[in-house]
PDB file of N, CA and C in Angstrom:
ATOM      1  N   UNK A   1     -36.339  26.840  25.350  1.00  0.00           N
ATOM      2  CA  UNK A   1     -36.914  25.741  24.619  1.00  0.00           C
ATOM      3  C   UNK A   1     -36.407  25.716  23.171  1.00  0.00           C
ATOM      4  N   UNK A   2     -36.064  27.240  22.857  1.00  0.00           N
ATOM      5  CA  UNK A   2     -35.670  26.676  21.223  1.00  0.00           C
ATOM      6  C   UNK A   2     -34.144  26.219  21.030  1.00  0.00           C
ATOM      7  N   UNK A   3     -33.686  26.498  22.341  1.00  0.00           N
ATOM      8  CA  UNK A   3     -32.206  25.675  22.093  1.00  0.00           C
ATOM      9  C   UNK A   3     -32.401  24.301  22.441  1.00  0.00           C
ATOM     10  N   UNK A   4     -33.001  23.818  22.524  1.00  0.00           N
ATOM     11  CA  UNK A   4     -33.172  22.451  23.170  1.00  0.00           C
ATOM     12  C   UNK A   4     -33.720  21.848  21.921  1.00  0.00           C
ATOM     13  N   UNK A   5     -34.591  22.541  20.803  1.00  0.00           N
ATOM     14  CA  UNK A   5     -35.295  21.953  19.534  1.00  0.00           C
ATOM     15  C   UNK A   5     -33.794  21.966  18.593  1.00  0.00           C
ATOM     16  N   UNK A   6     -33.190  23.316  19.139  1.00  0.00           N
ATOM     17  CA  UNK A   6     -31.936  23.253  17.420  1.00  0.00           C
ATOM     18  C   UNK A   6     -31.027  22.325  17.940  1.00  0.00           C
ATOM     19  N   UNK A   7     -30.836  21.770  18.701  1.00  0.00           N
ATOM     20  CA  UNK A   7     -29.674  21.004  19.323  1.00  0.00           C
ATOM     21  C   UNK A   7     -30.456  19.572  18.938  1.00  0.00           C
ATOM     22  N   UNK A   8     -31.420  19.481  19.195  1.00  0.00           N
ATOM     23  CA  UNK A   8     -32.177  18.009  18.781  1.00  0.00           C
ATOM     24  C   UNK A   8     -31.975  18.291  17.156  1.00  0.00           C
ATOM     25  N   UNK A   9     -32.282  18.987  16.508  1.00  0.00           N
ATOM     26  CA  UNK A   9     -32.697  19.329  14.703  1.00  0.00           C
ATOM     27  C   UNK A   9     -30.947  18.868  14.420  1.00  0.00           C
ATOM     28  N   UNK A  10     -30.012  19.734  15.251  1.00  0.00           N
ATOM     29  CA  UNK A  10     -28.434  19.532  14.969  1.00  0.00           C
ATOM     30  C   UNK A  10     -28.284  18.064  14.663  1.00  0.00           C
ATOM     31  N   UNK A  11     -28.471  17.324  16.129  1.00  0.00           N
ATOM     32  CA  UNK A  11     -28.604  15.865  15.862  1.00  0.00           C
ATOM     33  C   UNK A  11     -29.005  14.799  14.896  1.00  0.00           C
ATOM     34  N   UNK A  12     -30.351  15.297  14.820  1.00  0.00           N
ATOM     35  CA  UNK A  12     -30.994  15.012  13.721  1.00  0.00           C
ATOM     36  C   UNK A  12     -30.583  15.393  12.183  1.00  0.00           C
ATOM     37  N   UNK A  13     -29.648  16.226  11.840  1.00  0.00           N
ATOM     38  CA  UNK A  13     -28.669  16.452  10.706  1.00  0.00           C
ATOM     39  C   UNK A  13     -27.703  15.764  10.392  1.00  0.00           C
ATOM     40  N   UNK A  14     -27.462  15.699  11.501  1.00  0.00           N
ATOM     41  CA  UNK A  14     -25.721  15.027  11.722  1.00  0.00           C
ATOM     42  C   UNK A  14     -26.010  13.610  11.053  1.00  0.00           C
ATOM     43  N   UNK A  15     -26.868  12.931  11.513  1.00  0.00           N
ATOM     44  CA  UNK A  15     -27.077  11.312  11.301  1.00  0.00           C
ATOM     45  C   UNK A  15     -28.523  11.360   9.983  1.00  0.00           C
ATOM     46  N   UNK A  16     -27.597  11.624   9.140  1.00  0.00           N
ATOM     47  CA  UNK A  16     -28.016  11.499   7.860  1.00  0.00           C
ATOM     48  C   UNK A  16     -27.941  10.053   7.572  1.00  0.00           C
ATOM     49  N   UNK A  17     -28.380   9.356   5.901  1.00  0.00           N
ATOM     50  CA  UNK A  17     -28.387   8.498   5.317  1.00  0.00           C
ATOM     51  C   UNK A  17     -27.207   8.018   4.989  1.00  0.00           C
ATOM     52  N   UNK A  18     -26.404   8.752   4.425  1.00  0.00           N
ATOM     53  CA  UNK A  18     -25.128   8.774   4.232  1.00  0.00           C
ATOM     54  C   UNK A  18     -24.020   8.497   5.414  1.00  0.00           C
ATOM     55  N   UNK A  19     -24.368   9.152   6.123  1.00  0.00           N
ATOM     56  CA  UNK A  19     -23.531   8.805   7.555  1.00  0.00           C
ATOM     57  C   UNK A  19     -23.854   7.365   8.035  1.00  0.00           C
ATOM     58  N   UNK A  20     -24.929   6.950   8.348  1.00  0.00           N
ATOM     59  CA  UNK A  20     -25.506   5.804   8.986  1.00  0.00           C
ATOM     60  C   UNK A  20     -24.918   4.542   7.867  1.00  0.00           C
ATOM     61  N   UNK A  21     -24.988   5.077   6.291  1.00  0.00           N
ATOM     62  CA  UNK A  21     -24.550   3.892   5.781  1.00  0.00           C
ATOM     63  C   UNK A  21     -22.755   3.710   5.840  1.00  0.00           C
ATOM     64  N   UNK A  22     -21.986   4.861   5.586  1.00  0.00           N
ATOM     65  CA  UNK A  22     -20.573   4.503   5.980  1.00  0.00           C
ATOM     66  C   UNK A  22     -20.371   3.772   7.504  1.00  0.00           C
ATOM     67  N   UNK A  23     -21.355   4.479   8.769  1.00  0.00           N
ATOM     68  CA  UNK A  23     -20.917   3.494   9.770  1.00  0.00           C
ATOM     69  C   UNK A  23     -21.159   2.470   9.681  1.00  0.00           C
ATOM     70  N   UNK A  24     -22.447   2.350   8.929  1.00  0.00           N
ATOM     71  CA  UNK A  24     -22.557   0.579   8.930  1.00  0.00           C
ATOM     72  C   UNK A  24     -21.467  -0.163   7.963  1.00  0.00           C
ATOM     73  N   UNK A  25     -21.002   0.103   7.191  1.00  0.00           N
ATOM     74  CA  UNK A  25     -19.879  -0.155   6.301  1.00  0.00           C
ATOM     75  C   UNK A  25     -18.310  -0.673   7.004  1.00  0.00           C
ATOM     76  N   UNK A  26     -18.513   0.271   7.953  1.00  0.00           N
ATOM     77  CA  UNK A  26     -17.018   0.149   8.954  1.00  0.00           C
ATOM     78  C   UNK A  26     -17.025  -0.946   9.463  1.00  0.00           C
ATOM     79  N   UNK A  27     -18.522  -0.776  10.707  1.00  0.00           N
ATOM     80  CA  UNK A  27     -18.706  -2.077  11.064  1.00  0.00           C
ATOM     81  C   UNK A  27     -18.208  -3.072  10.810  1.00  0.00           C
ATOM     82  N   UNK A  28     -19.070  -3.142   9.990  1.00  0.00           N
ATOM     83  CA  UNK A  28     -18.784  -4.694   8.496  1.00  0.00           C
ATOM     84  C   UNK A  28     -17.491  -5.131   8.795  1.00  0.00           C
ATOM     85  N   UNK A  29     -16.848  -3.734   8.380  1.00  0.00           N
ATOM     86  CA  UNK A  29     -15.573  -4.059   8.006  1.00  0.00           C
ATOM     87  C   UNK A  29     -14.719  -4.349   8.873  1.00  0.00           C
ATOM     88  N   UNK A  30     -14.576  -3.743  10.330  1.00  0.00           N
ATOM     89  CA  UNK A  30     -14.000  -3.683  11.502  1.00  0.00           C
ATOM     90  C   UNK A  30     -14.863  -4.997  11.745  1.00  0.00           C
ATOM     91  N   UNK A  31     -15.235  -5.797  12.233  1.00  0.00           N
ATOM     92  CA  UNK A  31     -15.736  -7.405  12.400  1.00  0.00           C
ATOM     93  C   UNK A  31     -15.037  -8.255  11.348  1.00  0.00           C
ATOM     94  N   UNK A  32     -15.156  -7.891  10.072  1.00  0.00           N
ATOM     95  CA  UNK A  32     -14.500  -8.811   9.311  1.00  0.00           C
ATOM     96  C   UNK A  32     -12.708  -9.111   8.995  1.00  0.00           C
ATOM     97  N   UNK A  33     -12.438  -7.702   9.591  1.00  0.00           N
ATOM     98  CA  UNK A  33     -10.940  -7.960   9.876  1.00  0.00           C
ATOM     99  C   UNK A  33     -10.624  -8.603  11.572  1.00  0.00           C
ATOM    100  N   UNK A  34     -11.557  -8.391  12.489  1.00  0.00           N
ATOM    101  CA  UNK A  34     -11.299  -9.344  13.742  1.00  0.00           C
ATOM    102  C   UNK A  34     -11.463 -10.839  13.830  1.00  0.00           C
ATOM    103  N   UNK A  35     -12.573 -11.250  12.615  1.00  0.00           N
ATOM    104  CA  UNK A  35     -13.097 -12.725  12.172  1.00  0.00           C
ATOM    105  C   UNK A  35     -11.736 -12.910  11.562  1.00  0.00           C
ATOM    106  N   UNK A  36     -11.790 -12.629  10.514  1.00  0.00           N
ATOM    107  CA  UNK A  36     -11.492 -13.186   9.195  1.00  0.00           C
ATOM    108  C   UNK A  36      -9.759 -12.995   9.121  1.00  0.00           C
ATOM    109  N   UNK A  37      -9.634 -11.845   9.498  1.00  0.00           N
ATOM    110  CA  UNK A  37      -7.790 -11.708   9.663  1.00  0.00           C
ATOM    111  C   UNK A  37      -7.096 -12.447  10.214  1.00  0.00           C
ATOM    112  N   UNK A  38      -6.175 -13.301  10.397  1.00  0.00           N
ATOM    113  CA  UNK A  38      -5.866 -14.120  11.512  1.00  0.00           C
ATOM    114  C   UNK A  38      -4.278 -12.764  12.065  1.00  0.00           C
ATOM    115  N   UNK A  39      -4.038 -13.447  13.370  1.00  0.00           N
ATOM    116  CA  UNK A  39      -3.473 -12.760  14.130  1.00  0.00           C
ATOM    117  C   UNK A  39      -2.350 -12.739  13.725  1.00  0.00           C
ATOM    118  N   UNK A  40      -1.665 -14.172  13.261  1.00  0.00           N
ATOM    119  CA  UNK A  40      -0.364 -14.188  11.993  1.00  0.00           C
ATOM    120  C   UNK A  40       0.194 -12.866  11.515  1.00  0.00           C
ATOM    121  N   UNK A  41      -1.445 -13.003  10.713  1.00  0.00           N
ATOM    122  CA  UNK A  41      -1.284 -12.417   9.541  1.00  0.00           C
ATOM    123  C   UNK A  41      -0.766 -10.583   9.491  1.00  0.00           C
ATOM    124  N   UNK A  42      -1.664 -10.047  11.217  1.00  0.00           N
ATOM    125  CA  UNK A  42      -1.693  -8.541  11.376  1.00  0.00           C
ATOM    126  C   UNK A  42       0.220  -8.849  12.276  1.00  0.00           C
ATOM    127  N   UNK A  43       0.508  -9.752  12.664  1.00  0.00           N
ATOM    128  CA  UNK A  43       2.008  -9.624  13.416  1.00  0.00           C
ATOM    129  C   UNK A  43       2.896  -9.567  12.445  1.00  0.00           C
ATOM    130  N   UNK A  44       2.665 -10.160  11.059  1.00  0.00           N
ATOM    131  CA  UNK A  44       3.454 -10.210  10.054  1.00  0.00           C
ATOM    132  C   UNK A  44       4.052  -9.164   9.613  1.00  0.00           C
ATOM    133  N   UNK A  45       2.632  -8.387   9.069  1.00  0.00           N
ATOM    134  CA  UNK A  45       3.195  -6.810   8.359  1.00  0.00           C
ATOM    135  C   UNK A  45       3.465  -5.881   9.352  1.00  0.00           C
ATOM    136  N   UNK A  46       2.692  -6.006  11.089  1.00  0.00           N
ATOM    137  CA  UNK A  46       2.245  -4.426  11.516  1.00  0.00           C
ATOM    138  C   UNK A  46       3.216  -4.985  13.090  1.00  0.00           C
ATOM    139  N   UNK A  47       3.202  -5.799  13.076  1.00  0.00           N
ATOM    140  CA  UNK A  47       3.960  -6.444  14.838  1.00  0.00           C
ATOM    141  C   UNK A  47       5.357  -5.474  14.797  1.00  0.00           C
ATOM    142  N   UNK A  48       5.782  -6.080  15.964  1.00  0.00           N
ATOM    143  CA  UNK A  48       7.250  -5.845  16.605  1.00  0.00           C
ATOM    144  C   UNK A  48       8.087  -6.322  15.511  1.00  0.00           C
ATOM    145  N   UNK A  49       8.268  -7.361  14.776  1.00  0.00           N
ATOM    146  CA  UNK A  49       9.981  -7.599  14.265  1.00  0.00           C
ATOM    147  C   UNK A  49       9.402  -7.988  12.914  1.00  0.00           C
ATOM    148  N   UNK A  50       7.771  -6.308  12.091  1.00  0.00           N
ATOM    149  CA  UNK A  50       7.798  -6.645  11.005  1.00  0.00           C
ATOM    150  C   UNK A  50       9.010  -5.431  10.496  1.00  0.00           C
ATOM    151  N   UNK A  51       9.230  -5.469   9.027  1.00  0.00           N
ATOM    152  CA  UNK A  51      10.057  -4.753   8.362  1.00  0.00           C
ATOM    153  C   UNK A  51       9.551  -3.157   8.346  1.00  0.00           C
ATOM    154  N   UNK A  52       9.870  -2.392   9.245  1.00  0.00           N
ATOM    155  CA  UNK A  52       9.470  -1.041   9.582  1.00  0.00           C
ATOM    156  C   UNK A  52       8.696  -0.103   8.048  1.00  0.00           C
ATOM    157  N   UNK A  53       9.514  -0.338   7.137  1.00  0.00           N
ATOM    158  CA  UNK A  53       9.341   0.248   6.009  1.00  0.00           C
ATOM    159  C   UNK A  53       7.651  -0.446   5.478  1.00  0.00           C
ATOM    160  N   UNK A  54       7.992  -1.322   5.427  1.00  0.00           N
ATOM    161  CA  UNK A  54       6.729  -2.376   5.016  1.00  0.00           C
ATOM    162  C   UNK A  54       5.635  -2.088   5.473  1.00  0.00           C
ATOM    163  N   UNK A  55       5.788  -2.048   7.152  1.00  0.00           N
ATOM    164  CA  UNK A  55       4.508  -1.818   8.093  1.00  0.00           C
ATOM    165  C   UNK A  55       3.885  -0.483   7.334  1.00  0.00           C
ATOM    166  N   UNK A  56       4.952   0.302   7.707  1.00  0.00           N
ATOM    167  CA  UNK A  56       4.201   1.547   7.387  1.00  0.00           C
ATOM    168  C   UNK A  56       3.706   2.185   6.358  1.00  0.00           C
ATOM    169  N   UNK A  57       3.859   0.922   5.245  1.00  0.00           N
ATOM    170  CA  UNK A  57       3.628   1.635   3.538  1.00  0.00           C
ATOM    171  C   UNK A  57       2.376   0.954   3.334  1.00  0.00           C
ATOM    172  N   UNK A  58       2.139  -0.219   4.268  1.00  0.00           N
ATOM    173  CA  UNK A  58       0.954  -0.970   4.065  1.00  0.00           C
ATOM    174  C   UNK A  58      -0.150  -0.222   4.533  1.00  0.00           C
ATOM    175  N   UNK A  59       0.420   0.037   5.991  1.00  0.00           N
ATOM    176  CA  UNK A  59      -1.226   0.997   6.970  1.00  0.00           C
ATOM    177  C   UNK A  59      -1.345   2.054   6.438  1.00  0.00           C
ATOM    178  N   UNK A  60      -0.219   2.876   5.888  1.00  0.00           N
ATOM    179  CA  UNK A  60      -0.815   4.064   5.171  1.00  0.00           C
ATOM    180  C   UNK A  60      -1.616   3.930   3.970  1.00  0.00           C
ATOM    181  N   UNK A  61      -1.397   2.719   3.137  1.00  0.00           N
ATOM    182  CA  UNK A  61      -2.173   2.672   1.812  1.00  0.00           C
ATOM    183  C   UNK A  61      -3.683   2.095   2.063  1.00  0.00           C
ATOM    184  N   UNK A  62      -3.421   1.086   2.830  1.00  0.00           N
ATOM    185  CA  UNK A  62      -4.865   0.117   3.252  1.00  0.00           C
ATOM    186  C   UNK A  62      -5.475   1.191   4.228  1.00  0.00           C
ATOM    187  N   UNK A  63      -5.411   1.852   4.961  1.00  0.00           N
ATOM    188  CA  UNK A  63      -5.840   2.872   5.778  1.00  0.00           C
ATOM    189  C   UNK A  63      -6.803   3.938   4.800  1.00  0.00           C
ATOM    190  N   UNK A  64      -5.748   4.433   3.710  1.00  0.00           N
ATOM    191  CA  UNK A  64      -6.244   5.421   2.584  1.00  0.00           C
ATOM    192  C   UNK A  64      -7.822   4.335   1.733  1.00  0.00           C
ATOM    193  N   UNK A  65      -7.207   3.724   1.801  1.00  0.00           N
ATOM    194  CA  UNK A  65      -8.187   2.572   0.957  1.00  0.00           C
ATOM    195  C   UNK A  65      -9.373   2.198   1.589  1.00  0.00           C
ATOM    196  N   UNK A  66      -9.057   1.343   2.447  1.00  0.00           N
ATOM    197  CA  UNK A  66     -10.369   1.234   3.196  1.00  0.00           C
ATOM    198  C   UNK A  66     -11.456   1.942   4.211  1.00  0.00           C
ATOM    199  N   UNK A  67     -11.036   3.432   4.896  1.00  0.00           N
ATOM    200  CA  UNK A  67     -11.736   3.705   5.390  1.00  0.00           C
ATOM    201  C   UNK A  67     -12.654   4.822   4.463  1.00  0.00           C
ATOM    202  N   UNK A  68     -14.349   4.461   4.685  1.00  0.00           N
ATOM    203  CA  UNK A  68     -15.288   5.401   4.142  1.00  0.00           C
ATOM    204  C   UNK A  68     -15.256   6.833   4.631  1.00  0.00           C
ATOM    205  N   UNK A  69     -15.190   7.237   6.278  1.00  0.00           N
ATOM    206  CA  UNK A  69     -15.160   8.262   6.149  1.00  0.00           C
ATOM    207  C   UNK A  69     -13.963   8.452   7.898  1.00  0.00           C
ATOM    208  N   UNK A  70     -14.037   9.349   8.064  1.00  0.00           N
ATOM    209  CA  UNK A  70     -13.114   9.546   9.483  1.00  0.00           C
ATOM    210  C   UNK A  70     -13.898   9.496  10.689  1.00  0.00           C
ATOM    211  N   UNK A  71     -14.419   9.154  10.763  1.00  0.00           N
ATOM    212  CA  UNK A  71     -15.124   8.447  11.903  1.00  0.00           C
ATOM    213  C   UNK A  71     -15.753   6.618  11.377  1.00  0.00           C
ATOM    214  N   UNK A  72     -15.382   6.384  10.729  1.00  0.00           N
ATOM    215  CA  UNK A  72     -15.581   5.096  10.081  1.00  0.00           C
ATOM    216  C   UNK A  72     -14.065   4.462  10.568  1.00  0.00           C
ATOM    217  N   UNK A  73     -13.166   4.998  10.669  1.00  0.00           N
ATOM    218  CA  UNK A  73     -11.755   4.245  10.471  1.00  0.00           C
ATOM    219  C   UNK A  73     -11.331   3.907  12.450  1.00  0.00           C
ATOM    220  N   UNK A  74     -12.179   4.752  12.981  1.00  0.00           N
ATOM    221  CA  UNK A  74     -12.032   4.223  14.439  1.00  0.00           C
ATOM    222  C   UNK A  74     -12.071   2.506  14.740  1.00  0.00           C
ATOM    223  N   UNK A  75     -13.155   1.921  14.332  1.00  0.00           N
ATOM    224  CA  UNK A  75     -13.719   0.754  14.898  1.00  0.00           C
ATOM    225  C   UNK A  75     -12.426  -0.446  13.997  1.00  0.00           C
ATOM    226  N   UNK A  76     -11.816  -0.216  12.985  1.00  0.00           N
ATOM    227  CA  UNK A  76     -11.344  -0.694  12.104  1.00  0.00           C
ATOM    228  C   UNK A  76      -9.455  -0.855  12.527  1.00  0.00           C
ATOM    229  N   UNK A  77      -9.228   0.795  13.215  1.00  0.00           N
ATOM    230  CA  UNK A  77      -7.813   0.744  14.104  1.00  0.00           C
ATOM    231  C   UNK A  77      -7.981   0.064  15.516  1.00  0.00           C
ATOM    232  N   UNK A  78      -9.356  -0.005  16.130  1.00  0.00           N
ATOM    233  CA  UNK A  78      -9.081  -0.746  17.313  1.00  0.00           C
ATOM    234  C   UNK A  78      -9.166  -2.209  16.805  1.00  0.00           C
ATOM    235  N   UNK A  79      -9.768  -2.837  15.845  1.00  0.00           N
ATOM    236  CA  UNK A  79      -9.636  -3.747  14.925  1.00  0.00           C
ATOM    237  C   UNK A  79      -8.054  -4.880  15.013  1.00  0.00           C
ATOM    238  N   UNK A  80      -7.480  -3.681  14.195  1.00  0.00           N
ATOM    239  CA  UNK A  80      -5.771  -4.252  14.163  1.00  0.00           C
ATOM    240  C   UNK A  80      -4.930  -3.762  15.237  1.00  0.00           C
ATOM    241  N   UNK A  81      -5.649  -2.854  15.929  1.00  0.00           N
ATOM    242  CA  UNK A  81      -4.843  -2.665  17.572  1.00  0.00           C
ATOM    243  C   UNK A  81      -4.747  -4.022  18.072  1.00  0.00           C
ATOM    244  N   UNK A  82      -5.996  -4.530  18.802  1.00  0.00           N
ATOM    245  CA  UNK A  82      -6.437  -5.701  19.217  1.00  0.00           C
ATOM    246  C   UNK A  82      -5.738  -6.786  18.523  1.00  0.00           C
ATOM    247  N   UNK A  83      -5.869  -7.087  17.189  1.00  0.00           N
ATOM    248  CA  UNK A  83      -4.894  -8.229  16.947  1.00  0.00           C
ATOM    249  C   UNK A  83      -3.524  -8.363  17.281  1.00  0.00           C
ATOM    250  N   UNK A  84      -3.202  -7.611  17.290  1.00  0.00           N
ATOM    251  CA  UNK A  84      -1.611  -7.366  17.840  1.00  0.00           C
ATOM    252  C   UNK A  84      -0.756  -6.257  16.989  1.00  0.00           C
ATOM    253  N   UNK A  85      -1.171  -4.816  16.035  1.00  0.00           N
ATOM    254  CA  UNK A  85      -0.689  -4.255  15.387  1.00  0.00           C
ATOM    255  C   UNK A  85       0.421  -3.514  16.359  1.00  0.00           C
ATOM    256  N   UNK A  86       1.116  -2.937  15.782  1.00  0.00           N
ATOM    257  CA  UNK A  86       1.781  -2.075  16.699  1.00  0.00           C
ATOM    258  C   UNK A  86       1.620  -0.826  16.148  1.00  0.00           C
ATOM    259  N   UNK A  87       1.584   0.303  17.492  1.00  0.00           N
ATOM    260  CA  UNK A  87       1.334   1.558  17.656  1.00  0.00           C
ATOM    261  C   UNK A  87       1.409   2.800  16.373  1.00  0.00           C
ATOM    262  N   UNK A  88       2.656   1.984  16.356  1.00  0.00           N
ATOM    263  CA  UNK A  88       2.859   3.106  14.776  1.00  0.00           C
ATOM    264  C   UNK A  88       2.475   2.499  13.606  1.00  0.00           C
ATOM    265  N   UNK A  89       2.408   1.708  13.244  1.00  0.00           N
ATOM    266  CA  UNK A  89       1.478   1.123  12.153  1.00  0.00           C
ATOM    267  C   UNK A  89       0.287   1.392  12.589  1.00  0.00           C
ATOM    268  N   UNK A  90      -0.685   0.775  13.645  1.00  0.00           N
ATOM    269  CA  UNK A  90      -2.007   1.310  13.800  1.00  0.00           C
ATOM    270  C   UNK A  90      -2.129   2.845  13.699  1.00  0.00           C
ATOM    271  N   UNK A  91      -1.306   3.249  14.443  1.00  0.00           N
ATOM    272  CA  UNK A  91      -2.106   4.723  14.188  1.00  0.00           C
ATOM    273  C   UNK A  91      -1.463   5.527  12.880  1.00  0.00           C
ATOM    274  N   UNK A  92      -0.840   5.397  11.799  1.00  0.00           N
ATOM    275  CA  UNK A  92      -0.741   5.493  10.431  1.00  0.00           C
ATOM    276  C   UNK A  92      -2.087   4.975   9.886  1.00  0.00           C
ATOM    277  N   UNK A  93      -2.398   3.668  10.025  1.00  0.00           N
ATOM    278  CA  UNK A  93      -3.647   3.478   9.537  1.00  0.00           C
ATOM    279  C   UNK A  93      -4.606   4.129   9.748  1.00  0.00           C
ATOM    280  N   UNK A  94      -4.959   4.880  10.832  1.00  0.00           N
ATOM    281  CA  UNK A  94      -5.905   6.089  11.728  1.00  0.00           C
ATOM    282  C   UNK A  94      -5.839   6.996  11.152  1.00  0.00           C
ATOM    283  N   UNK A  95      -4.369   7.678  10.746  1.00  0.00           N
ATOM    284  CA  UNK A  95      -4.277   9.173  10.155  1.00  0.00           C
ATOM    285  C   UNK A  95      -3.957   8.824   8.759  1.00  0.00           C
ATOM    286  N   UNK A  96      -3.967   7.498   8.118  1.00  0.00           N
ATOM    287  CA  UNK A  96      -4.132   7.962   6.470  1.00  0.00           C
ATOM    288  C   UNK A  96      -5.383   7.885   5.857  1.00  0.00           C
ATOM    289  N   UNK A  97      -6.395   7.636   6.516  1.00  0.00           N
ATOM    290  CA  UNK A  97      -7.600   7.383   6.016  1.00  0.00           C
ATOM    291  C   UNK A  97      -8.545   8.977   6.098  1.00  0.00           C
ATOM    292  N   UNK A  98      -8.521   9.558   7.059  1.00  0.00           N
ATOM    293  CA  UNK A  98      -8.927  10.967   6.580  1.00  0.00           C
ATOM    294  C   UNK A  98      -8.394  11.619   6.028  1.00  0.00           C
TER     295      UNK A  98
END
């Protein structure tokens, strides 16, 4: 029984104030780049026949920039996955944000 209380208490640590407000933050943010981004716009810099150099200086900086914490930047890469990013730009954006 008392592993069953510290494993609930664990839980109950984990999802702090702080945590709950960066996910909600992502959210936000991961919706407002699926609304608000147009699809253009993510084929431009991050697609197939954008300028390789470009793609990747953008997702690494906006990646660094916008995600709150590393588990915040998930909802935000399937985000510009979905619009049409490509692989290596999306997942630069994934690994510059932690």
């Amino acid at each position: 029984m008392d592993i069953l209380r510290a494993g609930v208490q664990s839980v109950i640590d984990y999802v702090t104030v702080n945590r709950a407000i960066s996910l909600t933050i992502a959210f936000f943010l991961s919706g407002a780049i699926t609304e608000f981004l147009s699809k253009g716009a993510v084929l431009k810099y991050f697609g197939p026949k954008s300028n390789k150099v470009l793609a990747y200086l953008i997702a690494s900086v906006s990646g660094a920039i916008l995600t709150v914490c590393s588990c915040s930047v998930l909802p935000m890469f399937a985000s510009i996955r979905k619009k049409g990013a490509g692989i290596g730009p999306a997942v630069t954006f994934l690994f510059a944000g932690p």
